[in-house]
C-alpha atoms as a PDB file:
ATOM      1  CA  UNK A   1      87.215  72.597 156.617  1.00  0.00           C
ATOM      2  CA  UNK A   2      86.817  69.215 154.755  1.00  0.00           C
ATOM      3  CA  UNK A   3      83.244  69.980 153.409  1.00  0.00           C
ATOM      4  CA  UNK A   4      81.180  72.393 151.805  1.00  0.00           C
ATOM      5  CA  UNK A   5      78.455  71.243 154.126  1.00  0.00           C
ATOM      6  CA  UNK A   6      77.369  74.214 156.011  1.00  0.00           C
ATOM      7  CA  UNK A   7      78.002  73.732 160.067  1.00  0.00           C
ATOM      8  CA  UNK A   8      74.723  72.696 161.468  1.00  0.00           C
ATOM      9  CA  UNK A   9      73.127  71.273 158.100  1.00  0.00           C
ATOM     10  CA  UNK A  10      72.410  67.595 157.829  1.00  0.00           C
ATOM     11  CA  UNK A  11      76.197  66.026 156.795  1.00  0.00           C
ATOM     12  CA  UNK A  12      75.053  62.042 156.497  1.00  0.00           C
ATOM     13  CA  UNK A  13      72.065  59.865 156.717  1.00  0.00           C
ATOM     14  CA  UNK A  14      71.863  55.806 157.932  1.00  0.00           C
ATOM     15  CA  UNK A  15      69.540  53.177 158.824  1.00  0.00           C
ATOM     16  CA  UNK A  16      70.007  50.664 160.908  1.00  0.00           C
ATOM     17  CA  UNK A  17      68.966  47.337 159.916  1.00  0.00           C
ATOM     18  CA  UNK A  18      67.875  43.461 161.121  1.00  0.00           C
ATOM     19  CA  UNK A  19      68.218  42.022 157.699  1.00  0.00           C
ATOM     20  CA  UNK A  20      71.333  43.791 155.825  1.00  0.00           C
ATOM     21  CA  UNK A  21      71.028  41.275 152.700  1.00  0.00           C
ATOM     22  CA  UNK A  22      67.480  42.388 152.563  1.00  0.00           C
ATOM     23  CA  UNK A  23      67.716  45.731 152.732  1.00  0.00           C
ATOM     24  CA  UNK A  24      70.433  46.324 150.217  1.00  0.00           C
ATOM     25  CA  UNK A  25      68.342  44.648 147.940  1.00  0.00           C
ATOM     26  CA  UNK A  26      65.853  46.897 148.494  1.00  0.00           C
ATOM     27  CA  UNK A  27      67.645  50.048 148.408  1.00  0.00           C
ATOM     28  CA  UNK A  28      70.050  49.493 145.633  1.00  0.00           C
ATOM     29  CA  UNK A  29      66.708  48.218 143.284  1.00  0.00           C
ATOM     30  CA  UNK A  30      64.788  50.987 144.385  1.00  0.00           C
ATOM     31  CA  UNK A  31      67.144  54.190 143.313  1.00  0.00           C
ATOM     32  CA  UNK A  32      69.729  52.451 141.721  1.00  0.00           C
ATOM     33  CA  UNK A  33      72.106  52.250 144.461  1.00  0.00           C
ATOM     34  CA  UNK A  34      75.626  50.672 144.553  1.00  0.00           C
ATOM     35  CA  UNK A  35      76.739  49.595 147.866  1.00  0.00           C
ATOM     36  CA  UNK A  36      80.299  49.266 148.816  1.00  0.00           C
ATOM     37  CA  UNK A  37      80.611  47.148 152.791  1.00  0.00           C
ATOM     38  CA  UNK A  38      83.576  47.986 154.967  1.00  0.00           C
ATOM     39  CA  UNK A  39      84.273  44.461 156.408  1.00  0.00           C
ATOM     40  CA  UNK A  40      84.126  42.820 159.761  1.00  0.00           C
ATOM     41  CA  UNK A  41      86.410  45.943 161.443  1.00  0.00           C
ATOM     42  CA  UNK A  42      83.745  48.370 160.997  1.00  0.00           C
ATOM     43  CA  UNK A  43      80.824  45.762 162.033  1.00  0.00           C
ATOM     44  CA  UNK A  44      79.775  45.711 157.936  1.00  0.00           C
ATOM     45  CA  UNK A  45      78.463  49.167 157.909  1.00  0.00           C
ATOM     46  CA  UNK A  46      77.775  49.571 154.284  1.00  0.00           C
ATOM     47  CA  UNK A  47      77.762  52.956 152.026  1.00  0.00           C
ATOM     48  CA  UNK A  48      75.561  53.603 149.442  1.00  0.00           C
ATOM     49  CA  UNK A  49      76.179  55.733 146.923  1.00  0.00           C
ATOM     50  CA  UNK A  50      74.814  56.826 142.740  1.00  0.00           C
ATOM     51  CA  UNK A  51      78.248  55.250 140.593  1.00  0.00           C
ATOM     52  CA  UNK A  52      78.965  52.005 140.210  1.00  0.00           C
ATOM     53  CA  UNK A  53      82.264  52.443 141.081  1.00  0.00           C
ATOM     54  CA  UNK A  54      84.689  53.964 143.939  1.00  0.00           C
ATOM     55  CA  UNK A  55      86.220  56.729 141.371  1.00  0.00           C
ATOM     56  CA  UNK A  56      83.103  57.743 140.674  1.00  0.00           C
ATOM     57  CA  UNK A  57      80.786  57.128 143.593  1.00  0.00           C
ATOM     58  CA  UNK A  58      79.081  59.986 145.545  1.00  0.00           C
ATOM     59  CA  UNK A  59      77.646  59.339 149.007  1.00  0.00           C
ATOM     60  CA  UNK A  60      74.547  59.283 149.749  1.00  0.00           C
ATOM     61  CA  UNK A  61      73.961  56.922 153.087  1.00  0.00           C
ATOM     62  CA  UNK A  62      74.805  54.077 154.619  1.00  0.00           C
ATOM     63  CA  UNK A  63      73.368  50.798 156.335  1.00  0.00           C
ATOM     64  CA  UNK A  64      74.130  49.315 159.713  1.00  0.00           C
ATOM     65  CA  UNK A  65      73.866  46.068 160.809  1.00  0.00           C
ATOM     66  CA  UNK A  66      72.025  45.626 164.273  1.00  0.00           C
ATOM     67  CA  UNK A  67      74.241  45.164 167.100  1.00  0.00           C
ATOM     68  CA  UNK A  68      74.492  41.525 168.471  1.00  0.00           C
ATOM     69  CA  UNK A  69      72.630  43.134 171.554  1.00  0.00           C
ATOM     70  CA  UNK A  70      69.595  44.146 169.819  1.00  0.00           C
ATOM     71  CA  UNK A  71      69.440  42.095 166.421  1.00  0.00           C
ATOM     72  CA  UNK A  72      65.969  42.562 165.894  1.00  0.00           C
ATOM     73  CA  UNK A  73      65.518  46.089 166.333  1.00  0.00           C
ATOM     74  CA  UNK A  74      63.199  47.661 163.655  1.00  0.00           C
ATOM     75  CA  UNK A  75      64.677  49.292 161.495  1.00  0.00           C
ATOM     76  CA  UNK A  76      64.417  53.455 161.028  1.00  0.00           C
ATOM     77  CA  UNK A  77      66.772  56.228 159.348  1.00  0.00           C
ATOM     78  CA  UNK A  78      68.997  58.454 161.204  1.00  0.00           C
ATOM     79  CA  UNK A  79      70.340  61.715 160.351  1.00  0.00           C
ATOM     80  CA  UNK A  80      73.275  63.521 161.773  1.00  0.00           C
ATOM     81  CA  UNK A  81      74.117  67.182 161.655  1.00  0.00           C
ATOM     82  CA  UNK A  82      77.155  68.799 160.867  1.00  0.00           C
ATOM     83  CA  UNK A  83      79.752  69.906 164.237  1.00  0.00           C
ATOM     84  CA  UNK A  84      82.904  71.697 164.519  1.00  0.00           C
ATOM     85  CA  UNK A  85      83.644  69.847 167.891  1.00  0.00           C
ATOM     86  CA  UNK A  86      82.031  66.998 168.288  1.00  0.00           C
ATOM     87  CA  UNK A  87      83.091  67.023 171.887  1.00  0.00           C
ATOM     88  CA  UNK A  88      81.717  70.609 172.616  1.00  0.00           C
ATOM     89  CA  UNK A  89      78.634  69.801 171.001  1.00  0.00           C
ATOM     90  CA  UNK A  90      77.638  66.946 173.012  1.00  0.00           C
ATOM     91  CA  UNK A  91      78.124  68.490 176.084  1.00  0.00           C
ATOM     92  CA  UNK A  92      75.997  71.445 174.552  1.00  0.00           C
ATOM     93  CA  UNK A  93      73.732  68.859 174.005  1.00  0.00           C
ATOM     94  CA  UNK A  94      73.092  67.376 177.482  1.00  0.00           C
ATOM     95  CA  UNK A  95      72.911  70.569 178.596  1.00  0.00           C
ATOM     96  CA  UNK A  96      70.156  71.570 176.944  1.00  0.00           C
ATOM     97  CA  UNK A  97      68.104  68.089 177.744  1.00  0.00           C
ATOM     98  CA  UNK A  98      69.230  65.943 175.370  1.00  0.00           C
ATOM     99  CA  UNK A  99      69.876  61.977 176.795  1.00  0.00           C
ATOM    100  CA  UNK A 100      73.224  60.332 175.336  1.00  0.00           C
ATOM    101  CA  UNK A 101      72.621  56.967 173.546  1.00  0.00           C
ATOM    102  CA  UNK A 102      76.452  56.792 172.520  1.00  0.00           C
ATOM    103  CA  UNK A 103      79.138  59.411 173.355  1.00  0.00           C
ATOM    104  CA  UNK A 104      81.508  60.763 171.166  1.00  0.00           C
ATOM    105  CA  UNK A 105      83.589  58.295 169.455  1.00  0.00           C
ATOM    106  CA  UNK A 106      86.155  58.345 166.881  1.00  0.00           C
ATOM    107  CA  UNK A 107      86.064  56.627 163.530  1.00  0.00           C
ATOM    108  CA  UNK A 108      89.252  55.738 161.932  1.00  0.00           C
ATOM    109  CA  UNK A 109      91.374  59.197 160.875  1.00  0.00           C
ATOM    110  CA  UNK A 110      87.190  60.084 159.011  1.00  0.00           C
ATOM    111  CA  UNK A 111      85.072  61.621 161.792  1.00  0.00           C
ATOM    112  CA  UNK A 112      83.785  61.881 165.599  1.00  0.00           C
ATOM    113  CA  UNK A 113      80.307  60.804 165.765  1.00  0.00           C
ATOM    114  CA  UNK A 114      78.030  60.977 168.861  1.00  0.00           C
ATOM    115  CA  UNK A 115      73.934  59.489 169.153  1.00  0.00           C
ATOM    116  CA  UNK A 116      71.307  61.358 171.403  1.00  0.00           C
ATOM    117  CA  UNK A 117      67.660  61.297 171.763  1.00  0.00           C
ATOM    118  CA  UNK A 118      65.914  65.303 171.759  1.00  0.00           C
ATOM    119  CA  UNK A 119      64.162  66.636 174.698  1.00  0.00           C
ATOM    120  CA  UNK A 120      60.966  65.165 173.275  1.00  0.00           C
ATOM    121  CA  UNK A 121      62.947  61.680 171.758  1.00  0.00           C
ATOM    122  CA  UNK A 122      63.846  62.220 168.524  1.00  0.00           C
ATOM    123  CA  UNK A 123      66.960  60.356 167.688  1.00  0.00           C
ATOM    124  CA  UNK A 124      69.859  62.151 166.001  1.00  0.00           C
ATOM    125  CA  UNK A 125      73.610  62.386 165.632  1.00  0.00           C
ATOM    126  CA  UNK A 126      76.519  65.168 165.950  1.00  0.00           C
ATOM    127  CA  UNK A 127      78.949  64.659 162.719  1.00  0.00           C
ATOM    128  CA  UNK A 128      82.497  66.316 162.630  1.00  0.00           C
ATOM    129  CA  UNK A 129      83.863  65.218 159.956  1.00  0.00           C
ATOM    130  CA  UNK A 130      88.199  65.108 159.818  1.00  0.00           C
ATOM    131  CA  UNK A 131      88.299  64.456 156.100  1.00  0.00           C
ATOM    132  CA  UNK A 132      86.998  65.511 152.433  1.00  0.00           C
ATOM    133  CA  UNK A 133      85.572  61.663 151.956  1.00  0.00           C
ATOM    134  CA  UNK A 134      83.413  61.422 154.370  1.00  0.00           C
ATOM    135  CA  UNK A 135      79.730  63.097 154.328  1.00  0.00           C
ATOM    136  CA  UNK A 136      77.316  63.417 151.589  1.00  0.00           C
ATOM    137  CA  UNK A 137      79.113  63.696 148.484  1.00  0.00           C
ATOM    138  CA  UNK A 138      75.564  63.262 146.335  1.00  0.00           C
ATOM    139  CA  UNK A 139      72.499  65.757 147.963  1.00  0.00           C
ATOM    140  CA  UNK A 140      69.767  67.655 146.084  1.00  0.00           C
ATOM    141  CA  UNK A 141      69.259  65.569 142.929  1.00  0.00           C
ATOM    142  CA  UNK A 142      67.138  62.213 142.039  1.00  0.00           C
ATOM    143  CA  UNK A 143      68.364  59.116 144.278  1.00  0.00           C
ATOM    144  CA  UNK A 144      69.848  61.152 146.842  1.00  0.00           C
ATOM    145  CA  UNK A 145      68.390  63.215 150.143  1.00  0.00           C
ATOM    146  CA  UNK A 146      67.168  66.496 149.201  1.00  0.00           C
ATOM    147  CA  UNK A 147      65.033  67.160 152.264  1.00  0.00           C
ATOM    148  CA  UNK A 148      64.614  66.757 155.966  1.00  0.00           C
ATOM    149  CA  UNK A 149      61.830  66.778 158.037  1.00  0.00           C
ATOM    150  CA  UNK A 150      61.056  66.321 161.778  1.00  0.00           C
ATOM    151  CA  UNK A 151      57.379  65.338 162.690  1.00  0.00           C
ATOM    152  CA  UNK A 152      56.224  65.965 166.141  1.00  0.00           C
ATOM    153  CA  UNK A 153      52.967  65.463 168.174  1.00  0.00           C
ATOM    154  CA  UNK A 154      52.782  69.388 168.953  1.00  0.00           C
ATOM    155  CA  UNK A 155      54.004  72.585 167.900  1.00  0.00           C
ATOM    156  CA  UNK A 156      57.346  72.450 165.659  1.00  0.00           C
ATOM    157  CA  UNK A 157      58.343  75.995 166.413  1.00  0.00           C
ATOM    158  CA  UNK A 158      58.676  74.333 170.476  1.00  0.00           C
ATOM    159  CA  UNK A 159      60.164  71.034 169.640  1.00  0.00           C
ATOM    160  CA  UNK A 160      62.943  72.988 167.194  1.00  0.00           C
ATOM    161  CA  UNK A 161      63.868  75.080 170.304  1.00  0.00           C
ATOM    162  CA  UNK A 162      66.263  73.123 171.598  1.00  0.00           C
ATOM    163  CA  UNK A 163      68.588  72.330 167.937  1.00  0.00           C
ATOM    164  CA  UNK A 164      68.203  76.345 167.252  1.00  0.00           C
ATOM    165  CA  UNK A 165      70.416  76.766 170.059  1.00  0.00           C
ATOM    166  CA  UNK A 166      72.437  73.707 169.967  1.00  0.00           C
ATOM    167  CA  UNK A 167      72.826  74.034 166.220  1.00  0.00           C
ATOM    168  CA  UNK A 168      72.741  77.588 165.462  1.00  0.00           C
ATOM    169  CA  UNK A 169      69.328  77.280 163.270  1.00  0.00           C
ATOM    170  CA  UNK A 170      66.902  79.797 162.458  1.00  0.00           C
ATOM    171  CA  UNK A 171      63.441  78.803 162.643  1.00  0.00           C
ATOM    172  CA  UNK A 172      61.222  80.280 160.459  1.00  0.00           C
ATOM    173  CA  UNK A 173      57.416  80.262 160.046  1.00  0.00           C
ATOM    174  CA  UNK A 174      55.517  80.520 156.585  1.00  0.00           C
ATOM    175  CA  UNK A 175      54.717  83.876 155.672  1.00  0.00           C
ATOM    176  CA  UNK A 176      51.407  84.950 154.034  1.00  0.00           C
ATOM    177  CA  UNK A 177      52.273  85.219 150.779  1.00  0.00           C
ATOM    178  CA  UNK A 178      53.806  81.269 151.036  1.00  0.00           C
ATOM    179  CA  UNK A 179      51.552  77.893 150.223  1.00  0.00           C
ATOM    180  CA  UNK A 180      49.723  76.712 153.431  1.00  0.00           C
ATOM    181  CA  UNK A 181      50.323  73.586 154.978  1.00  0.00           C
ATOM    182  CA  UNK A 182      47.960  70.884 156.491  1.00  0.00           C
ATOM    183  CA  UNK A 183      49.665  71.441 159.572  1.00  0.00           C
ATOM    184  CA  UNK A 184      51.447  73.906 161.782  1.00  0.00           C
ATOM    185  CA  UNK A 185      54.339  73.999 159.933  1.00  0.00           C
ATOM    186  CA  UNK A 186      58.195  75.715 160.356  1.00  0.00           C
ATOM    187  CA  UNK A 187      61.422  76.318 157.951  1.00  0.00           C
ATOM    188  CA  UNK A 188      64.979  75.237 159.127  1.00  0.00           C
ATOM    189  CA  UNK A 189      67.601  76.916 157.966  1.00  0.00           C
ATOM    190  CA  UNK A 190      71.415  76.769 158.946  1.00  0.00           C
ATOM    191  CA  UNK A 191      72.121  80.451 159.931  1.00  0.00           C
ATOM    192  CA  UNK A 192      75.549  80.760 158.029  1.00  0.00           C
ATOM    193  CA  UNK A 193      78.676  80.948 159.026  1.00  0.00           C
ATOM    194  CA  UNK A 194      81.445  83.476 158.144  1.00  0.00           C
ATOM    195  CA  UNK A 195      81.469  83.294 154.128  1.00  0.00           C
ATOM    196  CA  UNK A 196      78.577  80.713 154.294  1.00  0.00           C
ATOM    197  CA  UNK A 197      75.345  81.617 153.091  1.00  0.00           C
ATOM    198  CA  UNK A 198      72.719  80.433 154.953  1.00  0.00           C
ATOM    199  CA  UNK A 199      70.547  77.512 153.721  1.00  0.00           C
ATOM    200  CA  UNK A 200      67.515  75.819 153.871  1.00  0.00           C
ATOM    201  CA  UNK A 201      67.456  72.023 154.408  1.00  0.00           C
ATOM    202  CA  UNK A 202      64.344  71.332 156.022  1.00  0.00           C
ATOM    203  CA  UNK A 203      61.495  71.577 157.800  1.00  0.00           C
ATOM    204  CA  UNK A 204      59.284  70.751 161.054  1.00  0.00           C
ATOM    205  CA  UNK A 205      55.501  70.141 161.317  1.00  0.00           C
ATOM    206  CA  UNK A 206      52.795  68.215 163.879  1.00  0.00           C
ATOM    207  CA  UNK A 207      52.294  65.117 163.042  1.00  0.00           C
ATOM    208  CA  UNK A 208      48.944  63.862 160.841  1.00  0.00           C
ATOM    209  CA  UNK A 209      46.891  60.606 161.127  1.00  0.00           C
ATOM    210  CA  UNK A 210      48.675  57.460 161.417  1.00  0.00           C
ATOM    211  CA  UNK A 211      51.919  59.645 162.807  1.00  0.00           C
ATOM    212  CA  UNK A 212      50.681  60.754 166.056  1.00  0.00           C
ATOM    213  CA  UNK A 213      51.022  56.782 167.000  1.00  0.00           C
ATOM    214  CA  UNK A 214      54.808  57.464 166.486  1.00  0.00           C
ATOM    215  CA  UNK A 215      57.518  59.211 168.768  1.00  0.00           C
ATOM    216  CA  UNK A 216      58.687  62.361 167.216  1.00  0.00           C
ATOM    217  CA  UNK A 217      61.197  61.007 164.540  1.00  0.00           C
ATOM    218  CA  UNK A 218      63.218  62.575 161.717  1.00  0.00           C
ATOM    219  CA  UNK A 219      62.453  62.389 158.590  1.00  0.00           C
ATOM    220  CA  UNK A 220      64.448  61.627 155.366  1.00  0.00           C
ATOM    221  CA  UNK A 221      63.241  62.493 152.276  1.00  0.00           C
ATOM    222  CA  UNK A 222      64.908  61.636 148.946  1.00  0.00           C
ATOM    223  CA  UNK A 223      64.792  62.869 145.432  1.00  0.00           C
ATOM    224  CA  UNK A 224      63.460  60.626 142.812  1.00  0.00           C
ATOM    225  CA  UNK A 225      62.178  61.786 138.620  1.00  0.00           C
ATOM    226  CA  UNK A 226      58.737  60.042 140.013  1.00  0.00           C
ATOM    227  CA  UNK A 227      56.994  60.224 143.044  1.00  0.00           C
ATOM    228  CA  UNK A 228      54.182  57.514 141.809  1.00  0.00           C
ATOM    229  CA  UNK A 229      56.481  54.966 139.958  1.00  0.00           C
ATOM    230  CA  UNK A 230      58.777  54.930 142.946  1.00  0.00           C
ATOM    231  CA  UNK A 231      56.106  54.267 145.430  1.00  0.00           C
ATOM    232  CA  UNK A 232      54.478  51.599 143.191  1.00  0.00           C
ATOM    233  CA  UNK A 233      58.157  49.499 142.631  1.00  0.00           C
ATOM    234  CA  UNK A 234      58.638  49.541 146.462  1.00  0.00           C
ATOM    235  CA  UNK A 235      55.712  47.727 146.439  1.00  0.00           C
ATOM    236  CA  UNK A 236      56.990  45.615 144.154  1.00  0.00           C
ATOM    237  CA  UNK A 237      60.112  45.219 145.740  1.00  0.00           C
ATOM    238  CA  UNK A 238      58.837  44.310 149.086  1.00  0.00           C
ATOM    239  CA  UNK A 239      57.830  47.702 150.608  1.00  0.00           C
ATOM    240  CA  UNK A 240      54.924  49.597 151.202  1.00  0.00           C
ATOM    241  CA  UNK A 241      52.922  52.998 150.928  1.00  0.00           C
ATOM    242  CA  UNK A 242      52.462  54.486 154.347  1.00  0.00           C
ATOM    243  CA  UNK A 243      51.385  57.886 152.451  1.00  0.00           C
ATOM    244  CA  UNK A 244      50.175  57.604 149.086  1.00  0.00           C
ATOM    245  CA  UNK A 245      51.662  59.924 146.789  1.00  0.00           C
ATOM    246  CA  UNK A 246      50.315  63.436 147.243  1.00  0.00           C
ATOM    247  CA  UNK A 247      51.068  67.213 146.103  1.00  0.00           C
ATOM    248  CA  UNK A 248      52.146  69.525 149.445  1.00  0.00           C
ATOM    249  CA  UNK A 249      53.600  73.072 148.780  1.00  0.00           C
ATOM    250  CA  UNK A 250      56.966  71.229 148.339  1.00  0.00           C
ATOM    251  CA  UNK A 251      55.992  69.041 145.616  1.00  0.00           C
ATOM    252  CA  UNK A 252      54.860  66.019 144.863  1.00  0.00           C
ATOM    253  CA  UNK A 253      55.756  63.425 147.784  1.00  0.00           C
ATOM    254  CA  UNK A 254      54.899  59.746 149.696  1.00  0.00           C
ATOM    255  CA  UNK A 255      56.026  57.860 152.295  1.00  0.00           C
ATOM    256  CA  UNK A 256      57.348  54.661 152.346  1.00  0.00           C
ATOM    257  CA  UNK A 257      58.317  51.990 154.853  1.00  0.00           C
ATOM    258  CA  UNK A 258      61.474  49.877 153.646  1.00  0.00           C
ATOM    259  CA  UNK A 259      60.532  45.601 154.580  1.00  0.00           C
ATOM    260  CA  UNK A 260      62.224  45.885 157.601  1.00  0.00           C
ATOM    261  CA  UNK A 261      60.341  48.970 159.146  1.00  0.00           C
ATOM    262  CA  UNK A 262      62.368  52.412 158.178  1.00  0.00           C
ATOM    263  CA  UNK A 263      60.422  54.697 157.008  1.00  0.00           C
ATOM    264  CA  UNK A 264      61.668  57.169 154.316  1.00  0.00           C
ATOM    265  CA  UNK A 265      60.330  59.761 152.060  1.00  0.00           C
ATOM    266  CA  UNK A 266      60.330  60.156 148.464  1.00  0.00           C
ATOM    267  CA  UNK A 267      59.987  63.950 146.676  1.00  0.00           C
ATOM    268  CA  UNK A 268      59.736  65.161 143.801  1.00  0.00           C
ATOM    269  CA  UNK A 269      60.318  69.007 144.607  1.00  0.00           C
ATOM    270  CA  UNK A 270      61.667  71.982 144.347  1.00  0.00           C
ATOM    271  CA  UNK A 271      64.427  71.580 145.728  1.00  0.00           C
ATOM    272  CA  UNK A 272      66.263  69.653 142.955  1.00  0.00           C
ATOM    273  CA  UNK A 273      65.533  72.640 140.693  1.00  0.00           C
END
């Protein structure tokens, strides 16, 4: 297999974007980014990655340009999850209620890649990666994702239903003895494969406040040394707070919305321990 990623876990993050100039000038200011673009063939998708050069970068994302059919869509992160058969799993997929935005497509000799919308229209990708340079390559640490978490106007253990089966998860709730959470909350964990141990990689709760104007969305959330300096230089840099910085049971956190529209989240947790 070309990565350690565990089948099923999140293998690669993206946002599209209206204003790619922009945004890179966002992103690679706010956590120290370097950003290498793969030309007109590839429509100027861009990686970022911590290393400010190609021996030494790791992976941690990338940026797409809008499509000429749509170039002012607002901008919002993705995240794809890790597939064996890209093929397979779409049709698993559809199966189980999901609605095809793009089909399963191959990308150079690197991966198979296919777009849906959930039952309830959460956008997300199937990932099968065909080499050891594509994926994250940079996860768990400051300036790269270390969490992911779906918000949905209802009860997370329903709206997880459908990627336990398509994705093998388990699905766990907190138990007593665990911190409580504003909200009905729920664990994801990949359920392990062969040697693999299983792992935890993120979470699903119903949406708070301002969030049950959105559609149920994924979440990114990555790692950063401080929660509140963070938030306060994407201010600086153009952004804004759509959560001020708070302590939850996974540590310190905020949300922020990039200047064209993604929103993202920035921890300080745990889970870089």
């Amino acid at each position: 297999m070309p990565t350690k990623i565990p089948l099923g876990a999140p293998i690669w993050a993206d946002a599209n974007t209206p204003d790619l100039v922009r945004d890179l000038d966002f992103y690679t200011r706010l956590f120290r980014w370097s950003s290498f673009g793969t030309g007109e063939e590839f429509g100027h998708y861009t990686e970022l990655c911590l290393g400010s050069t190609v021996s030494v970068a790791r992976a941690v994302g990338g940026l797409a340009p809008n499509p000429p059919g749509d170039p002012d869509a607002v901008s919002a992160w993705g995240v794809a999850f890790h597939v064996a058969d890209c093929f397979r799993a779409a049709a698993d997929a559809e199966k189980l209620g999901a609605t095809v935005v793009s089909h399963p497509v191959r990308v150079g000799d690197d991966l198979v890649y296919a777009a849906f919308k959930d039952p309830d229209g959460g956008a997300f990708g199937l990932f099968e990666p065909m080499s050891d340079h594509v994926g994250f390559t940079a996860y768990g640490e400051p300036g790269a994702a270390v969490w992911f978490e779906y918000v949905y106007d209802g009860a997370p253990v329903e709206a997880m239903q459908f990627y336990s089966e398509l994705l093998n998860w388990s699905v766990r709730v907190p138990g007593e003895d665990e911190p409580s959470h504003d909200a009905p909350y729920v664990g994801l964990w990949t359920h392990g494969h062969l040697t693999e141990r299983s792992v935890e990689f993120g979470g699903a709760r119903m949406a708070l406040g301002p969030e049950l104007r959105m559609k149920p969305h994924w979440l990114v959330c990555f790692g950063t040394d401080s929660v509140d300096l963070t938030a306060a230089k994407a201010v600086d840099l153009g952004g804004r707070v759509a959560v001020a910085p708070v302590d939850d049971p996974g540590g310190r956190m905020a949300v922020l919305v990039s200047p064209t529209g993604a929103h993202f989240t920035i921890m300080s947790s745990k889970q870089m321990d």
